[in-house]
Protein backbone atom coordinates (compact mmCIF):
# COMPACT_ATOMS: atom_id res chain seq x y z
CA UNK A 1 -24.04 42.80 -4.91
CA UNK A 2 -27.34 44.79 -5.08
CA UNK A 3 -27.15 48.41 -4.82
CA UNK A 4 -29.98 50.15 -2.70
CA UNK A 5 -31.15 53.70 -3.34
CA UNK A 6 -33.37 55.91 -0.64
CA UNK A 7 -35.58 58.99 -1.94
CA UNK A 8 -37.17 61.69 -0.37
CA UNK A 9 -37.84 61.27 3.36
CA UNK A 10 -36.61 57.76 3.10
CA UNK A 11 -33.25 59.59 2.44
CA UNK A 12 -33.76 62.08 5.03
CA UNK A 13 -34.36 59.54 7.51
CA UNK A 14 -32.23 57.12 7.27
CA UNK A 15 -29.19 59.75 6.46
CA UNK A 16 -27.78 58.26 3.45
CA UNK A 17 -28.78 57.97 0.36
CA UNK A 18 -27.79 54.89 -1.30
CA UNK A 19 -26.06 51.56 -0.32
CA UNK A 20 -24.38 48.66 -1.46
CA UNK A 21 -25.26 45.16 0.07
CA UNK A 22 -23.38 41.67 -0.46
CA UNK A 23 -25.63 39.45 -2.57
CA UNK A 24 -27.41 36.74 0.20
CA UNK A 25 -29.29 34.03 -1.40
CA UNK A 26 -32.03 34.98 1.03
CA UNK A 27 -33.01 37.58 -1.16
CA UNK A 28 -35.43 36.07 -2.74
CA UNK A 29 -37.99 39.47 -3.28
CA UNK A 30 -37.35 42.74 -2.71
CA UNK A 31 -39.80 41.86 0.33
CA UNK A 32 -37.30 39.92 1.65
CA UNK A 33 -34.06 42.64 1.19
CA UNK A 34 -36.55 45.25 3.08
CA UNK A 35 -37.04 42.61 5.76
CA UNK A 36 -33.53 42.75 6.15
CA UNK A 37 -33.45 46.47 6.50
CA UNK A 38 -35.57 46.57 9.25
CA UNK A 39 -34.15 44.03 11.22
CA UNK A 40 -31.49 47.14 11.75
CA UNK A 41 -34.27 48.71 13.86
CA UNK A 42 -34.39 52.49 14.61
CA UNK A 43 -34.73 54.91 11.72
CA UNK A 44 -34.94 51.87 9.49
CA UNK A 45 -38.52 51.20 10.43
CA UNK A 46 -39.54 53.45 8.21
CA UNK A 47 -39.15 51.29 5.22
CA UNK A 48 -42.55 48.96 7.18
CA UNK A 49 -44.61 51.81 5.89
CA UNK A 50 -47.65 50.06 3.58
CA UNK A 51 -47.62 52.97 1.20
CA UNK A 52 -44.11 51.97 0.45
CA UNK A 53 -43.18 52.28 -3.17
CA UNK A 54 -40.23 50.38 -5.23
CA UNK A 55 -38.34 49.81 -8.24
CA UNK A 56 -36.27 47.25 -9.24
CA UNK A 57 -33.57 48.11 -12.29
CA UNK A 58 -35.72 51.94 -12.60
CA UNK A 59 -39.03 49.92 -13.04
CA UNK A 60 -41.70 50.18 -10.44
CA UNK A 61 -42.22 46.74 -8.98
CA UNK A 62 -44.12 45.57 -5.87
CA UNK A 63 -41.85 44.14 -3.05
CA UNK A 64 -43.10 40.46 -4.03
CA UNK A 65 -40.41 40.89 -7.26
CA UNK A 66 -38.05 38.74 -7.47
CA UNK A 67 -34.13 39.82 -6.98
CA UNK A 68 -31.11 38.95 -8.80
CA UNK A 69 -27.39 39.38 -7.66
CA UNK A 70 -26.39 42.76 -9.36
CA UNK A 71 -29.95 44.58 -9.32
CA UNK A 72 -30.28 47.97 -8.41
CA UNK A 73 -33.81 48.85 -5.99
CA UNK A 74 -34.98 51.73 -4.82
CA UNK A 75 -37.71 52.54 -2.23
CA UNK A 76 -39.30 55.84 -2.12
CA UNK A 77 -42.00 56.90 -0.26
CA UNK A 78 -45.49 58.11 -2.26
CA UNK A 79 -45.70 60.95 -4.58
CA UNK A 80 -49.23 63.15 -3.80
CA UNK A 81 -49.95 66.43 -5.42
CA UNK A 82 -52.40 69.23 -5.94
């Protein structure tokens, strides 16, 4: 199982906050389990944005990581300030 967090307008977008997916041996990279996110189409499309951040297990990462069956991700979008 890998449990899937959404922050900020990720969250707001896609209504929910947090998920928990069946572990598929097709996901290889966290490149991969977004793939499969967006094949839901609609709101979900927001995860193809290229300023796209992750974290795998509260690390940042970049979505070629590898995954592992009981890993937690987490895609939020980017973080500017002033």
């Amino acid at each position: 199982m890998i449990h899937v967090h959404y922050f900020a307008r990720y969250r707001e977008t896609l209504g929910i906050g947090d998920e928990r997916l069946n572990w598929d041996e097709s996901f290889a990279r966290i490149d991969d389990l977004r793939r499969h996110l967006l094949d839901r189409g609609g709101n979900w499309q927001v995860l193809a944005e290229r300023n796209l951040m992750c974290a795998r297990n509260q690390e940042l990462c970049g979505l070629d990581e590898p995954l592992a069956d009981g890993d937690e991700i987490a895609f939020f979008p980017t973080v500017t300030g002033g």
